[in-house]
C-alpha atoms as a PDB file:
ATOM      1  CA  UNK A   1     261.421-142.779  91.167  1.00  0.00           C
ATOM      2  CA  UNK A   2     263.406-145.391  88.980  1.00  0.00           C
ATOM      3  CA  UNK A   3     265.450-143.565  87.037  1.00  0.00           C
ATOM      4  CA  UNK A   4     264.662-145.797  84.026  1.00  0.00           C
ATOM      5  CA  UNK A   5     261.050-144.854  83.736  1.00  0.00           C
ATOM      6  CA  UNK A   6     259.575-144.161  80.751  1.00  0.00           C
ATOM      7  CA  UNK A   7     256.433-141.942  79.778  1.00  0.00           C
ATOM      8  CA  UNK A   8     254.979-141.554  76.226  1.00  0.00           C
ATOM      9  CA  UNK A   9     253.696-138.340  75.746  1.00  0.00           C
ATOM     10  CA  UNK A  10     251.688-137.356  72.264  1.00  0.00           C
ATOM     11  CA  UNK A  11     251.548-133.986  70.530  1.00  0.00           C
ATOM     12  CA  UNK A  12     254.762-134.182  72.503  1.00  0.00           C
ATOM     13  CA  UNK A  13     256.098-131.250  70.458  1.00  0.00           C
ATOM     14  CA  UNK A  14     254.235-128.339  71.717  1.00  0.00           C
ATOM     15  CA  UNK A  15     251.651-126.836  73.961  1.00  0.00           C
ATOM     16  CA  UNK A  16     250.811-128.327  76.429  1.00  0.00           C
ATOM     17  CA  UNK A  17     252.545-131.582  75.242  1.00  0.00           C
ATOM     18  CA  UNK A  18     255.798-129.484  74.990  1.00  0.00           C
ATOM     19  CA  UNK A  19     255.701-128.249  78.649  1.00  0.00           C
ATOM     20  CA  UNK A  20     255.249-131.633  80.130  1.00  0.00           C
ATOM     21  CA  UNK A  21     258.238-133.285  77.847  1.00  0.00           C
ATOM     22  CA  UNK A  22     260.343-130.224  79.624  1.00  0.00           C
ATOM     23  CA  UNK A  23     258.696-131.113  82.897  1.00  0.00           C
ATOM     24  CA  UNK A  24     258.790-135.094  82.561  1.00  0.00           C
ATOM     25  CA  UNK A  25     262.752-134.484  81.286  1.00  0.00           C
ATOM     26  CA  UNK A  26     263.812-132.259  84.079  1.00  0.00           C
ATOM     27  CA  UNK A  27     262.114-134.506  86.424  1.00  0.00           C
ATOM     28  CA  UNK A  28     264.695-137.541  85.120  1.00  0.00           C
ATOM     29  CA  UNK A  29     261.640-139.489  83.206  1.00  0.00           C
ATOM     30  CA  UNK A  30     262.815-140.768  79.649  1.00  0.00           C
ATOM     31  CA  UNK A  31     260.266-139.334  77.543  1.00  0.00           C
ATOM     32  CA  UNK A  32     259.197-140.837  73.843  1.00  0.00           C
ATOM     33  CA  UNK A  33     257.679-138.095  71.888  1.00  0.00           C
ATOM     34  CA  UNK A  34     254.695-138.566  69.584  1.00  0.00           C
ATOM     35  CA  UNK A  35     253.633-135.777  66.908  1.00  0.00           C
ATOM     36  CA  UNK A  36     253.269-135.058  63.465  1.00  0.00           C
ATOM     37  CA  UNK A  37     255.583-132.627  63.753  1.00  0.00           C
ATOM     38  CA  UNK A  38     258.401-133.464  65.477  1.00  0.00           C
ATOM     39  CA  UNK A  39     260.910-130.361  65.574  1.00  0.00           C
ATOM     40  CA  UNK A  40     260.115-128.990  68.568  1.00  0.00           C
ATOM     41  CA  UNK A  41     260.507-132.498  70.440  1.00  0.00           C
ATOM     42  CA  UNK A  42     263.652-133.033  68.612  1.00  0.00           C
ATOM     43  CA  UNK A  43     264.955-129.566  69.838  1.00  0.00           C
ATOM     44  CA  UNK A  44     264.408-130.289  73.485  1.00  0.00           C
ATOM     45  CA  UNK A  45     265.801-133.699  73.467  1.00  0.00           C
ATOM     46  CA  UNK A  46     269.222-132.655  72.591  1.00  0.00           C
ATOM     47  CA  UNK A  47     269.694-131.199  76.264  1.00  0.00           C
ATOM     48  CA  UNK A  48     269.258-134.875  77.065  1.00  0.00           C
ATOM     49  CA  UNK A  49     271.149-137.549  75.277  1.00  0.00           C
ATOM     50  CA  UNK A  50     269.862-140.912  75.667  1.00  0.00           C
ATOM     51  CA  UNK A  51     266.932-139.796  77.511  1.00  0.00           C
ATOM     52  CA  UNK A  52     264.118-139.749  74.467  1.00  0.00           C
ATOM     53  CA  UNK A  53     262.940-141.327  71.473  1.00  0.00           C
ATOM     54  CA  UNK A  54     260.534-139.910  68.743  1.00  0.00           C
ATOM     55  CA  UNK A  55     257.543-141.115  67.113  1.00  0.00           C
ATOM     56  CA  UNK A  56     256.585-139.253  64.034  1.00  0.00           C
ATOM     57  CA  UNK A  57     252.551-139.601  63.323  1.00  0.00           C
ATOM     58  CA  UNK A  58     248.914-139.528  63.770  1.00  0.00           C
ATOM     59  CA  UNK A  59     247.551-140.259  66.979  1.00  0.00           C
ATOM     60  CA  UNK A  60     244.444-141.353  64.623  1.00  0.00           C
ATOM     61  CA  UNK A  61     246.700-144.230  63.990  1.00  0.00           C
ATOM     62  CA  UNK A  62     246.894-147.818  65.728  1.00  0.00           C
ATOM     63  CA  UNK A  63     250.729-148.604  64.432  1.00  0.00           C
ATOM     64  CA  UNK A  64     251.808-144.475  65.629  1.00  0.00           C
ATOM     65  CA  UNK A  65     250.822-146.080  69.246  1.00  0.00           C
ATOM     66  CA  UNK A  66     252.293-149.578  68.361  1.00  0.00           C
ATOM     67  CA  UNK A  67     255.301-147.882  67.732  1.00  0.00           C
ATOM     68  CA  UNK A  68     255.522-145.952  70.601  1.00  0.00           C
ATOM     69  CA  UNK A  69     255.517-148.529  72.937  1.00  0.00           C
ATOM     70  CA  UNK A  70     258.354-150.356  71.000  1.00  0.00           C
ATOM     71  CA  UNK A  71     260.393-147.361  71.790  1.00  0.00           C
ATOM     72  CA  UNK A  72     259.540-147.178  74.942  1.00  0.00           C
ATOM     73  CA  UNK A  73     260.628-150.364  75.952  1.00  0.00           C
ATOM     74  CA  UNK A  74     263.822-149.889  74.188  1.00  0.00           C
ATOM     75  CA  UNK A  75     264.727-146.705  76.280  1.00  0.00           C
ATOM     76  CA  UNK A  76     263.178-148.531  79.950  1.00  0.00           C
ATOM     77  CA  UNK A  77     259.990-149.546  81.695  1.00  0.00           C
ATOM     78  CA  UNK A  78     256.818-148.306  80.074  1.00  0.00           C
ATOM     79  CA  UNK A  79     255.481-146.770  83.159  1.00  0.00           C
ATOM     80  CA  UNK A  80     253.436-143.514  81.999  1.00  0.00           C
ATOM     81  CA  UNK A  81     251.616-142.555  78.996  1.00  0.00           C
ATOM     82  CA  UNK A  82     249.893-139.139  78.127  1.00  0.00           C
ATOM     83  CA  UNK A  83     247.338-138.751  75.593  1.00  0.00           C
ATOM     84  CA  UNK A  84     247.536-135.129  75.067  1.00  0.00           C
ATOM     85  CA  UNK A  85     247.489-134.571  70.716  1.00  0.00           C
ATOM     86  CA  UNK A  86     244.266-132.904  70.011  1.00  0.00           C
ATOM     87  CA  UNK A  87     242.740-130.884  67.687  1.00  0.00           C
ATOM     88  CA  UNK A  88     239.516-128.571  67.042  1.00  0.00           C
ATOM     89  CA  UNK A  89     237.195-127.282  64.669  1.00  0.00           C
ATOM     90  CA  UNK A  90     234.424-125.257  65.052  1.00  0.00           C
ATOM     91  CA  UNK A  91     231.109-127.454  64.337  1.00  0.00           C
ATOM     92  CA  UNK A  92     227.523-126.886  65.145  1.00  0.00           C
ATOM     93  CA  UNK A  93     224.617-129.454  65.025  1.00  0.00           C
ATOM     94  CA  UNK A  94     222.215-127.960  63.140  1.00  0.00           C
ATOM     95  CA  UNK A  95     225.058-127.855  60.092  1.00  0.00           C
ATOM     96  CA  UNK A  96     226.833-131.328  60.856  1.00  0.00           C
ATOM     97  CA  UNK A  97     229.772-131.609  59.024  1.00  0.00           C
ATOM     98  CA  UNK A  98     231.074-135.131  58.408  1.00  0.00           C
ATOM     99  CA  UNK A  99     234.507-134.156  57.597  1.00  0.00           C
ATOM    100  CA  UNK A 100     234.408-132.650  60.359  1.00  0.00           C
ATOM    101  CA  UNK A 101     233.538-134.673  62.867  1.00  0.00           C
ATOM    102  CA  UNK A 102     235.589-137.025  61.910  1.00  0.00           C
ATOM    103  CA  UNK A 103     238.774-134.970  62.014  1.00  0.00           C
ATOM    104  CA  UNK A 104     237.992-134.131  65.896  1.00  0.00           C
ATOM    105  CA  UNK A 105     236.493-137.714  66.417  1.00  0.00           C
ATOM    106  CA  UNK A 106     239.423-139.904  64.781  1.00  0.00           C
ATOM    107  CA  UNK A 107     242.383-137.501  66.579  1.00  0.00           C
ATOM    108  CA  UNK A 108     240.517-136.751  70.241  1.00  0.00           C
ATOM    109  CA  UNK A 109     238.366-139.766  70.627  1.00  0.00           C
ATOM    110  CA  UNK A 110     240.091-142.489  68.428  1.00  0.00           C
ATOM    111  CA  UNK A 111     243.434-141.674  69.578  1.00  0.00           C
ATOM    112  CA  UNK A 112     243.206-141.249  72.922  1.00  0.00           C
ATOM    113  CA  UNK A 113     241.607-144.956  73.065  1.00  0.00           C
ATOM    114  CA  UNK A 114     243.986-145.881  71.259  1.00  0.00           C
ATOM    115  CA  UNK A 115     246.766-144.574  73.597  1.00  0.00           C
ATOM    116  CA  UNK A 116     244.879-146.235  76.566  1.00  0.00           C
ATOM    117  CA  UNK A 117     244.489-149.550  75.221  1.00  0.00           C
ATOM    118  CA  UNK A 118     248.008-149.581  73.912  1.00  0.00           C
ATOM    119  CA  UNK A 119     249.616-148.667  77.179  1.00  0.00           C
ATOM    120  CA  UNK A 120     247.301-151.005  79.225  1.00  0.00           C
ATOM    121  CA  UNK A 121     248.505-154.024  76.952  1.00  0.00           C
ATOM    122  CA  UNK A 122     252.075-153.335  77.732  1.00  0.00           C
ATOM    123  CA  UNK A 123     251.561-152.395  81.580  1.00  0.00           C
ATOM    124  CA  UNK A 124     249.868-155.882  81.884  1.00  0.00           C
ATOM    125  CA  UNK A 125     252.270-157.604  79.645  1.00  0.00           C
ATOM    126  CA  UNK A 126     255.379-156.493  81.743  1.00  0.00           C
ATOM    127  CA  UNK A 127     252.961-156.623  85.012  1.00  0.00           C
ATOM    128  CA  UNK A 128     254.094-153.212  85.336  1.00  0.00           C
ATOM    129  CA  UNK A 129     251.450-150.665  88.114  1.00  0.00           C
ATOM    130  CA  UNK A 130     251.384-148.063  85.304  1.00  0.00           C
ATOM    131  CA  UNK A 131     249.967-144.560  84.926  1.00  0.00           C
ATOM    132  CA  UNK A 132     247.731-143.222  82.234  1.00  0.00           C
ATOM    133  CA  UNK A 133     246.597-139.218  81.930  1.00  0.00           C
ATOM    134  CA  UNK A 134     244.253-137.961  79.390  1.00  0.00           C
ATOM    135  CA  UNK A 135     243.870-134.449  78.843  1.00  0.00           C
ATOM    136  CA  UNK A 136     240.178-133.382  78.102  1.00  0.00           C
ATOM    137  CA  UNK A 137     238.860-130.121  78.703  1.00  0.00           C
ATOM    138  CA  UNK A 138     236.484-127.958  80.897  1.00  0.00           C
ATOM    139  CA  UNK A 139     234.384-128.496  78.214  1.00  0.00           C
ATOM    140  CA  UNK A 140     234.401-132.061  78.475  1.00  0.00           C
ATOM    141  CA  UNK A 141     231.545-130.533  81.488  1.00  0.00           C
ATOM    142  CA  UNK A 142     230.576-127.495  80.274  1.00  0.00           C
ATOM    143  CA  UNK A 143     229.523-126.173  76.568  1.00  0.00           C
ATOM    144  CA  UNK A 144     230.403-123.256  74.669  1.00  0.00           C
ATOM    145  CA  UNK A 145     229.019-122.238  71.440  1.00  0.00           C
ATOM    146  CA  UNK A 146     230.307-123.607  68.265  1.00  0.00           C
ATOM    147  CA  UNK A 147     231.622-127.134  69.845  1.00  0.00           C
ATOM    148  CA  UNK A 148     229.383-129.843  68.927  1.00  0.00           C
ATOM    149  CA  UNK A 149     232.065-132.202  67.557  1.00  0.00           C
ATOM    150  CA  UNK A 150     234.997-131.247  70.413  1.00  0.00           C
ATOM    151  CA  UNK A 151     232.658-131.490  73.515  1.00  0.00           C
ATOM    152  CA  UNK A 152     231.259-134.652  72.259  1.00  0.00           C
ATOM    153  CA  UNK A 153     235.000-136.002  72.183  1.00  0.00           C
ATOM    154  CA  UNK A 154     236.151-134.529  75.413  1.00  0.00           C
ATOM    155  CA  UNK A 155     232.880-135.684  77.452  1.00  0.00           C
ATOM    156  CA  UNK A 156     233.739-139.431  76.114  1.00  0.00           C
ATOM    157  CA  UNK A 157     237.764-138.726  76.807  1.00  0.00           C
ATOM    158  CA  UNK A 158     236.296-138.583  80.707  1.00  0.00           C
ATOM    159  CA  UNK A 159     233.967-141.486  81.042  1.00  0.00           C
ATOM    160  CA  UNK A 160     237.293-143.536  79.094  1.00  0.00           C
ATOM    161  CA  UNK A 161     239.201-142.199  81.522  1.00  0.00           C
ATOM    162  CA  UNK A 162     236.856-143.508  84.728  1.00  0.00           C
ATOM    163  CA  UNK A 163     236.060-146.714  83.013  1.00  0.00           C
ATOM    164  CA  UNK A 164     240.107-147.480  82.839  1.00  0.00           C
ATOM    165  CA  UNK A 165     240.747-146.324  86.292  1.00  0.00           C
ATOM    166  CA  UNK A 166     237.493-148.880  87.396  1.00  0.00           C
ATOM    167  CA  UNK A 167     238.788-151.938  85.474  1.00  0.00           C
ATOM    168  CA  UNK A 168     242.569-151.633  85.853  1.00  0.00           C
ATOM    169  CA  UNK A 169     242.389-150.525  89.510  1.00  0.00           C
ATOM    170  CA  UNK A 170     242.182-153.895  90.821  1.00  0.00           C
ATOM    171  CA  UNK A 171     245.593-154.635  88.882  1.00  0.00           C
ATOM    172  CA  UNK A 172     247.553-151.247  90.748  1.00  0.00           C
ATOM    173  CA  UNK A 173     246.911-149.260  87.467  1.00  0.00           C
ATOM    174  CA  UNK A 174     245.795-145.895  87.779  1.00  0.00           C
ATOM    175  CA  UNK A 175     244.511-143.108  85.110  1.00  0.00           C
ATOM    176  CA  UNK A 176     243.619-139.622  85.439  1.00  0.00           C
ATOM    177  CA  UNK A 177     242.942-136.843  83.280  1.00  0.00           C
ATOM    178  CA  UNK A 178     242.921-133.037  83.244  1.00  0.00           C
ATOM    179  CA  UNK A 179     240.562-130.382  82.082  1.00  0.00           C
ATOM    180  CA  UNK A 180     242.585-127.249  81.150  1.00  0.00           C
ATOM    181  CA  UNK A 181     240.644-123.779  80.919  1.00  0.00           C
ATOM    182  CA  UNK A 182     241.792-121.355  78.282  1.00  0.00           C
ATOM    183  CA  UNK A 183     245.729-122.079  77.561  1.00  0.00           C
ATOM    184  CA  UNK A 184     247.969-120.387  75.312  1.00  0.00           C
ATOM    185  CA  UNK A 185     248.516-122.864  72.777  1.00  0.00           C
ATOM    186  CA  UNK A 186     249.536-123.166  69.282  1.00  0.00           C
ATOM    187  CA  UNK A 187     245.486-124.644  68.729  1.00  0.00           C
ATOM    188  CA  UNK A 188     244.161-121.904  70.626  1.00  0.00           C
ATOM    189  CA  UNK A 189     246.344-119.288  68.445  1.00  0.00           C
ATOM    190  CA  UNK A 190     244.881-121.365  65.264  1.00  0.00           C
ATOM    191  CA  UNK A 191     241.497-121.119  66.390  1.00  0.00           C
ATOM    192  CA  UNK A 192     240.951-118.612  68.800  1.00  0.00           C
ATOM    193  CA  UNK A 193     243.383-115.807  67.899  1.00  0.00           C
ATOM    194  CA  UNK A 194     243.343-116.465  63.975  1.00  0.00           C
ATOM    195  CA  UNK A 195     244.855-113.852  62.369  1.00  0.00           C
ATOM    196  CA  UNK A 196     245.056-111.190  65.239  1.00  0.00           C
ATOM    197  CA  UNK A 197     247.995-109.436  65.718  1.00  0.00           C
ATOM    198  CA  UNK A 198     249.099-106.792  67.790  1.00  0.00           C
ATOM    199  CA  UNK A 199     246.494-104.509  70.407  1.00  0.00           C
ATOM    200  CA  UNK A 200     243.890-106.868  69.117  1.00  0.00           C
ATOM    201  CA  UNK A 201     245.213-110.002  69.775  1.00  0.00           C
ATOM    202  CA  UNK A 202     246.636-108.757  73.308  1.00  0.00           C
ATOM    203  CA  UNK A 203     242.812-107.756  73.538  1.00  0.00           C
ATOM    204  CA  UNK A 204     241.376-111.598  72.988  1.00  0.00           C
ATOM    205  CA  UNK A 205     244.276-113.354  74.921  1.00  0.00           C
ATOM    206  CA  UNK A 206     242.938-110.972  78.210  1.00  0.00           C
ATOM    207  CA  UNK A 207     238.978-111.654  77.084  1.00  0.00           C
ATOM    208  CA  UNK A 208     239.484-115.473  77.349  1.00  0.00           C
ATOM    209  CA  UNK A 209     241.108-114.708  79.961  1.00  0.00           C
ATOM    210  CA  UNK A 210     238.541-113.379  81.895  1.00  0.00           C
ATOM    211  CA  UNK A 211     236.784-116.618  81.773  1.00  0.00           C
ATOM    212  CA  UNK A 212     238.843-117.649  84.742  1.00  0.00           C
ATOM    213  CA  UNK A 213     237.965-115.864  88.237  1.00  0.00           C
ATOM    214  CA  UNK A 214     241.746-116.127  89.314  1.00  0.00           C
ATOM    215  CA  UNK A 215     243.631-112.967  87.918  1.00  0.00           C
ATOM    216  CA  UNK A 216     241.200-112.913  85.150  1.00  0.00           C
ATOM    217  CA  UNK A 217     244.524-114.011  82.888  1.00  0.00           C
ATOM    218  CA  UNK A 218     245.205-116.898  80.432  1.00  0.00           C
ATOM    219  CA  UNK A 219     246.547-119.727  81.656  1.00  0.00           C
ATOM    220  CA  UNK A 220     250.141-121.421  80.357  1.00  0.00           C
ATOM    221  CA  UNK A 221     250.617-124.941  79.077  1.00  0.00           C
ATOM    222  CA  UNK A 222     253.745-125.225  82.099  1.00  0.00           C
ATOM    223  CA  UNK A 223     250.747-125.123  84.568  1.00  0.00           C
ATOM    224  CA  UNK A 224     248.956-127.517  82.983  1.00  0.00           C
ATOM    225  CA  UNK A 225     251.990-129.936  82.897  1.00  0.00           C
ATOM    226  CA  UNK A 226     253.090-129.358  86.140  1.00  0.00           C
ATOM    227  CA  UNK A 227     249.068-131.153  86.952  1.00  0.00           C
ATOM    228  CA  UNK A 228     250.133-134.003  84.877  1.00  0.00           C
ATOM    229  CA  UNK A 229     253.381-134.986  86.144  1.00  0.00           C
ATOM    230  CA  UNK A 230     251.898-134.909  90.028  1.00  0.00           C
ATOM    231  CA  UNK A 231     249.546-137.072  88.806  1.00  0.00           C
ATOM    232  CA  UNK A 232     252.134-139.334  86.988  1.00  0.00           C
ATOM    233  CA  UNK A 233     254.195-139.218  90.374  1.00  0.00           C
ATOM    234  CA  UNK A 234     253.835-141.567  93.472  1.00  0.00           C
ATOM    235  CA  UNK A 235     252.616-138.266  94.904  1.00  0.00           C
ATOM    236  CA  UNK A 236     249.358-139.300  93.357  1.00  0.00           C
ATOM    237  CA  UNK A 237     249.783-142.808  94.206  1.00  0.00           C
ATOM    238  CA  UNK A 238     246.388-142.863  95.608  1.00  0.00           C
ATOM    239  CA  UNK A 239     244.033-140.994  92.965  1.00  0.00           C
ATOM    240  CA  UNK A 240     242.536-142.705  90.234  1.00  0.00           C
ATOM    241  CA  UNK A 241     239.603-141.965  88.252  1.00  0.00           C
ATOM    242  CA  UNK A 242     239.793-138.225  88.680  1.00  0.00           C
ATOM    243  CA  UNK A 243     239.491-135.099  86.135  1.00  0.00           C
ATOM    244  CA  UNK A 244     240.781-132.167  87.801  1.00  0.00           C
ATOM    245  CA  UNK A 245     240.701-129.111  86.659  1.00  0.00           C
ATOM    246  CA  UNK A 246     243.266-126.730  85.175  1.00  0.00           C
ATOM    247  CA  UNK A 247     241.274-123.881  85.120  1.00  0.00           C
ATOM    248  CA  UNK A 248     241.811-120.690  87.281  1.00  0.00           C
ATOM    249  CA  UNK A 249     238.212-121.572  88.960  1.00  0.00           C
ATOM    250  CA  UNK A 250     236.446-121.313  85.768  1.00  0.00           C
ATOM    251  CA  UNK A 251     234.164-123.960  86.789  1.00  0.00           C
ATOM    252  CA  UNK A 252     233.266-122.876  89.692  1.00  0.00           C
ATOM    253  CA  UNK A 253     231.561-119.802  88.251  1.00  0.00           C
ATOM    254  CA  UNK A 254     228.083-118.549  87.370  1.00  0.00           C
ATOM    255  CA  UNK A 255     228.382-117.448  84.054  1.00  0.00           C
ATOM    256  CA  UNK A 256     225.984-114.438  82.691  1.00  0.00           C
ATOM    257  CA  UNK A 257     223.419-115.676  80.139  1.00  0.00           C
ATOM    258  CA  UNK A 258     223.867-113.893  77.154  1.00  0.00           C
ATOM    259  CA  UNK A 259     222.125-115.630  74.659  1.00  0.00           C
END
C-alpha cells in the first residue's frame, strides 16, 4: 500500500467510526476525520503527527463532504472514503413523524450520497481506482419493530451502494458496504440501553446479544472495522458490490414469531 493514501472516514470519532480510524491509522492510512464532535478523533490523532486532518460537521451537509476532500488531498491521494455517521430514532408508520424522518433521512440517506458522490468526483478527477464502504445494517434486510424511518434509510444505503459499484466498475472503482448486527456503540447505549445501569444494563447488552447464534454475545465496533479496512485493502481488490455481514450469523437464523 502507498504509504500516502488517504481515507475519509465520518462519525470518525467513535463507534464504529472510532475503531476503524485506530485500524486505518495503525495500518499506515492517513485518515481525515469527519464528526460533529470531534474530541475523540482529535485524541487518537496525536499518536500520529502528520497522519490526519479533521472535519468538524454534519454529514447532512454538502460543504462538510466538500471539505473533506480538500483535506484529503492536502494530506495525499484520496483513495478511500467511509460513510459510517448515522443516527436513529425510533419511528413507526402508523404515527409518521416528519421531524423524524427527516433527522434519520437527511444524516443516513442524504449523507451517505453525499459521501459517495463526493468521493467519486475526486477519484475520477485525479483518475484515481478508489474505494468506497458504506455501513448499513442487518436491517437494511431484515425489520425489527419500531424502525420505519432507519430501515427505510439502510435498505436505500444498499441499493446506493450496488448502483456505485455497477457504474464505477468499469472505471477500476469499487464500493462495498457492511451490515453490522448488534454493536456496542455510543447510538446503541442512546437508544437501546437508555438509562440502564448496572445488573440491568449488563442484562440488555447479553439479550441483544442473543440475537446472534455465535456466543450469543454483543458484538464490538473493532470487529466491525477490521471488515472495513479488508475491504478498503487490495485484499479485496476483487469484490465490489457486496454487503457483508457483521453479524455473529444473525441472519442466518429463524427467528421465533412472537407477535
Amino acid at each position: 500500500m502507498a504509504s500516502d493514501r488517504v481515507v475519509v472516514i465520518t462519525g470518525a470519532s467513535v463507534g464504529i467510526g472510532g475503531a476503524t480510524t485506530a485500524r486505518m491509522l495503525a495500518d499506515g492510512w492517513r485518515v481525515v476525520g469527519v464528526d460533529i464532535d470531534t474530541a475523540g478523533f482529535e485524541s487518537m490523532a496525536t499518536e500520529f503527527p502528520g497522519m490526519t486532518a479533521v472535519v468538524d460537521g454534519s454529514v447532512a451537509d454538502r460543504e462538510t463532504h466538500e471539505h473533506a476532500v480538500q483535506k484529503a488531498l492536502e494530506l495525499g491521494t484520496l483513495y478511500g472514503w467511509v460513510n459510517n455517521a448515522g443516527t436513529e430514532k425510533e419511528s413507526h408508520a402508523h404515527d409518521f413523524v416528519d421531524e423524524d424522518w427527516d433527522l434519520v433521512m437527511n444524516v443516513n440517506c442524504r449523507g451517505v450520497a453525499y459521501g459517495c458522490t463526493t468521493a467519486l468526483a475526486s477519484f475520477l478527477a485525479q483518475g484515481v481506482k478508489g474505494v468506497i464502504v458504506n455501513v448499513s445494517s442487518i436491517r437494511g434486510r431484515v425489520s425489527f419493530p419500531g424502525g420505519f424511518a432507519y430501515e427505510a434509510s439502510k435498505g436505500a444505503i444498499e441499493m446506493m451502494t450496488k448502483s456505485i459499484a455497477v457504474e464505477y466498475g468499469p472505471r477500476g472503482i469499487r464500493c462495498n458496504g457492511v451490515r453490522p448486527g448488534a454493536i456496542l456503540t455510543p447510538l446503541a447505549e442512546k437508544t437501546d440501553l437508555a438509562g440502564a445501569t448496572g445488573e440491568e444494563r449488563d442484562a440488555l447488552i447479553r439479550s441483544y446479544g442473543r440475537i446472534h447464534p455465535l456466543e450469543h454475545r454483543i458484538g464490538m465496533p473493532d470487529e466491525v472495522a477490521d471488515v472495513i479496512a479488508f475491504l478498503l485493502s487490495d485484499d479485496a481488490r476483487l469484490v465490489s458490490g457486496e454487503l457483508i455481514n457483521v453479524d455473529g450469523a444473525a441472519r442466518a437464523r429463524c427467528y421465533p414469531a412472537d407477535d
